[in-house]
N, C-alpha and C. Protein backbone atom coordinates (compact mmCIF):
# COMPACT_ATOMS: atom_id res chain seq x y z
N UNK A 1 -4.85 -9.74 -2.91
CA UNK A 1 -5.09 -8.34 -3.13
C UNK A 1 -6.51 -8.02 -2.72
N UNK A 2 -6.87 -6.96 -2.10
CA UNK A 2 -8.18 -6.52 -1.70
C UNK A 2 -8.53 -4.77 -2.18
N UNK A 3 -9.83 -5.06 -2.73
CA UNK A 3 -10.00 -4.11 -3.66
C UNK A 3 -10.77 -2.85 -2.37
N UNK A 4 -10.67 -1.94 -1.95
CA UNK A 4 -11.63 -1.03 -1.47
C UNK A 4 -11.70 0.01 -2.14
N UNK A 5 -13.18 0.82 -1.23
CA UNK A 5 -13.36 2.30 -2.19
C UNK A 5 -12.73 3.37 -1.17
N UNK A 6 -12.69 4.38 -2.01
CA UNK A 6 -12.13 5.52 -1.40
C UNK A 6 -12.60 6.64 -1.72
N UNK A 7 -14.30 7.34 -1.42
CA UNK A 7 -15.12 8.19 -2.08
C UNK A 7 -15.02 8.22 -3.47
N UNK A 8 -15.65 6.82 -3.88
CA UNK A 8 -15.36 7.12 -5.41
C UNK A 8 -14.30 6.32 -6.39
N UNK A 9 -13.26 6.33 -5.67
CA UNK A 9 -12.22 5.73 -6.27
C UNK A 9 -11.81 4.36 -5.50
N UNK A 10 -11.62 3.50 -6.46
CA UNK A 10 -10.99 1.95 -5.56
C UNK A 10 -9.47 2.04 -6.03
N UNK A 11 -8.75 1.47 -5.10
CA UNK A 11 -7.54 1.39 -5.33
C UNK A 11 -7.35 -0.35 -5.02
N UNK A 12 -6.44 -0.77 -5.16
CA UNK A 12 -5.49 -2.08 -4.87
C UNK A 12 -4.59 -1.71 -3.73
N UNK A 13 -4.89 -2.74 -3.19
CA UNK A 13 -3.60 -2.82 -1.85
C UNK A 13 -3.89 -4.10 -1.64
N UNK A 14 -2.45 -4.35 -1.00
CA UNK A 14 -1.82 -5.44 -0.72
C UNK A 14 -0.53 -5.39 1.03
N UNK A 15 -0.17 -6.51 0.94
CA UNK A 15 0.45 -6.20 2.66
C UNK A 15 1.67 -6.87 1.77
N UNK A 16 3.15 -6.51 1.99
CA UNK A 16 4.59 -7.38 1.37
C UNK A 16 5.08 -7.81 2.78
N UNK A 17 4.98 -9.22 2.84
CA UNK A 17 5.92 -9.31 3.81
C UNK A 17 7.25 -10.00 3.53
N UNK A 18 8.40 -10.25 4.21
CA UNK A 18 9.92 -10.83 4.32
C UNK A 18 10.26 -10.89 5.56
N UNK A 19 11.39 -11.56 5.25
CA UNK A 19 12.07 -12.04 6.64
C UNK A 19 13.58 -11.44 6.98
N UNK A 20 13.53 -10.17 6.13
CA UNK A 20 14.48 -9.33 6.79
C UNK A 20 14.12 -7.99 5.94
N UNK A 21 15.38 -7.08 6.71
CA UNK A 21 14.66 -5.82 6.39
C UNK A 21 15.28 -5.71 4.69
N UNK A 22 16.39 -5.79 4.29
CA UNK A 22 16.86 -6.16 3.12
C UNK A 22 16.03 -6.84 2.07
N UNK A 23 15.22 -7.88 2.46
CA UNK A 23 14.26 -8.45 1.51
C UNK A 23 13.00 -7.52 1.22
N UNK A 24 12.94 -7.20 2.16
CA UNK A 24 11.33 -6.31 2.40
C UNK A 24 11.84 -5.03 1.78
N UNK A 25 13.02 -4.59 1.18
CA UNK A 25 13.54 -3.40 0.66
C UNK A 25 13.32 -3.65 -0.94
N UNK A 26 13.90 -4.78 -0.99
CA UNK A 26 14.53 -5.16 -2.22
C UNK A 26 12.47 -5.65 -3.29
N UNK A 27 11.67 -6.27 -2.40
CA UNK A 27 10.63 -6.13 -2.75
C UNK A 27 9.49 -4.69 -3.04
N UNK A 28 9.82 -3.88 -1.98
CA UNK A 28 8.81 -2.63 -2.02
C UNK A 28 9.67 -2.43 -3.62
N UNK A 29 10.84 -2.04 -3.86
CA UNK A 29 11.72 -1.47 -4.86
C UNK A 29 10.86 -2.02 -6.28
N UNK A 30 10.55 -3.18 -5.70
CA UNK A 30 10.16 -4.25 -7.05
C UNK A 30 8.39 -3.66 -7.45
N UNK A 31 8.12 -3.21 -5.91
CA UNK A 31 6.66 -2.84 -6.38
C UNK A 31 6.46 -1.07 -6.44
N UNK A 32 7.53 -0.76 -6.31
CA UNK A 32 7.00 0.85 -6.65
C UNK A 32 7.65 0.92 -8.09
N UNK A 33 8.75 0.38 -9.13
CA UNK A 33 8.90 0.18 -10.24
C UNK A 33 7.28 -0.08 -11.05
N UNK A 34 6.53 -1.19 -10.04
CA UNK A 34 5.61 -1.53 -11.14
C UNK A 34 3.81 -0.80 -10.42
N UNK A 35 4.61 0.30 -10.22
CA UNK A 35 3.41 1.48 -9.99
C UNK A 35 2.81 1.37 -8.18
N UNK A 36 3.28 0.31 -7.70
CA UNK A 36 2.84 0.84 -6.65
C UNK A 36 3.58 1.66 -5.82
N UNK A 37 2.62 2.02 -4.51
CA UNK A 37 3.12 3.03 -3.28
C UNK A 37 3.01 2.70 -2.46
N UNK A 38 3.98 2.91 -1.08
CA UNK A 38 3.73 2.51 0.21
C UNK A 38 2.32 3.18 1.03
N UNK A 39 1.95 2.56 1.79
CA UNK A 39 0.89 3.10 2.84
C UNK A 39 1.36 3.10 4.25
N UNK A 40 1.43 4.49 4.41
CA UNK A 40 2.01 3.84 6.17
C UNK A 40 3.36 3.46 5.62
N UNK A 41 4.06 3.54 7.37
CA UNK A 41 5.32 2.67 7.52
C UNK A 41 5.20 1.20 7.30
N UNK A 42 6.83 0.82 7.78
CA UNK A 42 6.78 -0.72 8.18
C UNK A 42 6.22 -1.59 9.41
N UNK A 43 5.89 -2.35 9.39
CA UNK A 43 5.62 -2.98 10.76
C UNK A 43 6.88 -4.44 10.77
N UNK A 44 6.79 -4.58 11.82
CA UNK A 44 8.13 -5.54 11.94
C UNK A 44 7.57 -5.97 13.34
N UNK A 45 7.29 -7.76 13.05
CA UNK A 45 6.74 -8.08 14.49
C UNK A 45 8.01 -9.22 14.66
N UNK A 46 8.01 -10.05 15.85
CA UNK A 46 9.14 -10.62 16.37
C UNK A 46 8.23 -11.85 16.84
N UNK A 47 8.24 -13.09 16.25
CA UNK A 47 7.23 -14.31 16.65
C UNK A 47 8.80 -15.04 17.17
N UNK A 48 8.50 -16.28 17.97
CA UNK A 48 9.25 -17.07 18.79
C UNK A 48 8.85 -18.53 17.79
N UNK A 49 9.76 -19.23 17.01
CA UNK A 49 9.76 -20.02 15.96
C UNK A 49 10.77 -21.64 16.98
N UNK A 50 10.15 -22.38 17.92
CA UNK A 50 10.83 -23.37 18.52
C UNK A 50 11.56 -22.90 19.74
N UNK A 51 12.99 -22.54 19.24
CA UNK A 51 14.13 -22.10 19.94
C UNK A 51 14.62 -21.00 20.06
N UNK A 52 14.17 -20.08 18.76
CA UNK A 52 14.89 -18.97 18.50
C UNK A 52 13.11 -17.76 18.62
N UNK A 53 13.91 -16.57 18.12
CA UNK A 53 13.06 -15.47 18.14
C UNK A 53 13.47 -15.57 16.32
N UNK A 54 11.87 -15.12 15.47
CA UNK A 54 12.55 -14.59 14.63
C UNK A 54 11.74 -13.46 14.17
N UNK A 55 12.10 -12.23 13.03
CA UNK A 55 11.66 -10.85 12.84
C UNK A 55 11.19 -10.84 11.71
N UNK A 56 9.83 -10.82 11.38
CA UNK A 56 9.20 -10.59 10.01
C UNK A 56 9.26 -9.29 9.48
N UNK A 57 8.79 -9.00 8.54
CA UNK A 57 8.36 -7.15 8.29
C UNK A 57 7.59 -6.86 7.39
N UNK A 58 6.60 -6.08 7.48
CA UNK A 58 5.54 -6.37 6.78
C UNK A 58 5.83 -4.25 5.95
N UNK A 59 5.05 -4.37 4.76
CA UNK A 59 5.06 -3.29 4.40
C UNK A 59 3.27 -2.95 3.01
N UNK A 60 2.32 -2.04 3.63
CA UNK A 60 1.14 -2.26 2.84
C UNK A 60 1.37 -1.36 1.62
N UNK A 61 1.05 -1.68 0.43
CA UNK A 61 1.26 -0.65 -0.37
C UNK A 61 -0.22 -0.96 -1.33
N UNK A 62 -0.56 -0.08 -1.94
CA UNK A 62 -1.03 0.30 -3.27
C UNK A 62 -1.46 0.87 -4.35
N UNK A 63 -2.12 0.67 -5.29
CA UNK A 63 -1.71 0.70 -6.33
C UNK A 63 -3.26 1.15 -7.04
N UNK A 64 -2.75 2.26 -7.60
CA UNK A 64 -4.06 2.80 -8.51
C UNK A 64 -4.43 2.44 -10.01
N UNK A 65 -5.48 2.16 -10.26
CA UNK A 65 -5.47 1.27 -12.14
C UNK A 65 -5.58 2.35 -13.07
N UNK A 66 -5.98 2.33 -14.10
CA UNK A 66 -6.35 3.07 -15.39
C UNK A 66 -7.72 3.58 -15.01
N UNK A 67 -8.25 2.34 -14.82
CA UNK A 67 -9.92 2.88 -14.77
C UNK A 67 -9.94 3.59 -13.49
N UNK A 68 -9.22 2.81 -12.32
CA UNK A 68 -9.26 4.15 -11.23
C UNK A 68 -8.85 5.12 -11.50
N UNK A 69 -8.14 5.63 -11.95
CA UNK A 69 -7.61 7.11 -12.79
C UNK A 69 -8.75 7.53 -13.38
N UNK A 70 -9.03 6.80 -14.76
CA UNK A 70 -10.45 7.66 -15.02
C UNK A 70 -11.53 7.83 -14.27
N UNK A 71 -11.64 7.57 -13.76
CA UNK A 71 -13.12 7.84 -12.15
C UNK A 71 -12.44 8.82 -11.75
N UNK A 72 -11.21 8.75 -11.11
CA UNK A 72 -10.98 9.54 -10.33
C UNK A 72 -11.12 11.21 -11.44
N UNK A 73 -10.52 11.51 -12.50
CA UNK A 73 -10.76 12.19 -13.55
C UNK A 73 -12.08 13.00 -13.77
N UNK A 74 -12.82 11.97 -13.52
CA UNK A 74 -14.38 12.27 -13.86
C UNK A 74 -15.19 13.18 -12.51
N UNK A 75 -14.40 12.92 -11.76
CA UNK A 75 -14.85 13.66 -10.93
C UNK A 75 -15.36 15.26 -10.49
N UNK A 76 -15.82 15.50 -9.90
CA UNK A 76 -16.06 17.14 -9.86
C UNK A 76 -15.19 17.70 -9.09
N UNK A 77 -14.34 18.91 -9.07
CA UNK A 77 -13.51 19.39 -8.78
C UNK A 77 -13.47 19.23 -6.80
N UNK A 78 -14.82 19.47 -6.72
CA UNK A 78 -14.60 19.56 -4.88
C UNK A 78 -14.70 17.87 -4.62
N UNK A 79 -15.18 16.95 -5.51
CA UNK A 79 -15.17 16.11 -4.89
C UNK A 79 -13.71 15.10 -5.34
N UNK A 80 -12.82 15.57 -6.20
CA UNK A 80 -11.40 15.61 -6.28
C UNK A 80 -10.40 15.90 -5.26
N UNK A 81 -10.98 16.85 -4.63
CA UNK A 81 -10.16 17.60 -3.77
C UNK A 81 -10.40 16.59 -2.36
N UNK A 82 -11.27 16.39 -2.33
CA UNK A 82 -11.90 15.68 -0.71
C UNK A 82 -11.26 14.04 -0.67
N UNK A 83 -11.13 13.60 -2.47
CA UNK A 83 -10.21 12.01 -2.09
C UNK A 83 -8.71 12.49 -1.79
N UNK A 84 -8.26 13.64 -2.27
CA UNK A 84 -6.85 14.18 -2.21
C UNK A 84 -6.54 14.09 -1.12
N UNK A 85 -7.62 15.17 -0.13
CA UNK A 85 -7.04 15.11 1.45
C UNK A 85 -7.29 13.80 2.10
N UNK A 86 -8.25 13.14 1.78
CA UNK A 86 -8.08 12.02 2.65
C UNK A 86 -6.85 10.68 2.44
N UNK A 87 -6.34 11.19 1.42
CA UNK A 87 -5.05 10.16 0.81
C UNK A 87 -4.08 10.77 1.44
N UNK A 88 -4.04 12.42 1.22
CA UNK A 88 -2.93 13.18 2.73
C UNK A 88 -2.78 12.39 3.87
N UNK A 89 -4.28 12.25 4.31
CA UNK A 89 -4.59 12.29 5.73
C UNK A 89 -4.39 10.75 6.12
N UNK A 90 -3.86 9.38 5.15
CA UNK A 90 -3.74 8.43 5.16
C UNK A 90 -2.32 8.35 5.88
C-alpha cells in the first residue's frame, strides 16, 4: 500500500491484480465492501509465459481513513472544494 497526499488529504491506494477478469471482479467486490474505490479503469496486459500468451488485469483503487476524513473536514470551504475537483478530475 502507498500512502500519498492530495492537497491536504492522504488517501491509501493500492493496484489488485488477477488472472482473469472474473477474479479481478470478484476481488474489487471484496474491496469496495471494505470501503474502498476504484481509480481509473482496468488495465489488462498480455505477457508470453513459455508457450502460451497469458492475460493479467490489474485494477488501482483507494481508500480514505477516519483521520483522512477528519483533515479533510477541517478544511476551509474553498480549499474543500479544490480536493473535490481534483478527485473529479482523477
Amino acid at each position: 500500500m502507498i500512502i500519498f497526499g492530495v492537497e491536504g488529504n492522504v488517501l491509501k491506494y493500492k493496484i489488485i491484480k488477477a488472472s482473469s477478469d472474473h477474479e479481478l471482479e470478484e476481488e474489487v467486490r471484496k474491496h469496495l465492501m471494505d470501503g474502498w474505490r476504484p481509480l481509473g479503469g482496468v488495465s489488462i496486459v498480455q505477457a508470453e509465459m513459455a508457450f502460451s500468451k497469458v492475460l493479467k488485469f490489474y485494477q488501482a483503487v483507494e481508500k480514505e481513513t477516519r483521520e483522512d476524513r477528519r483533515r479533510y473536514l477541517e478544511l476551509e470551504d474553498e480549499e474543500r472544494e479544490q480536493v473535490d475537483l481534483e478527485r473529479r478530475l482523477r
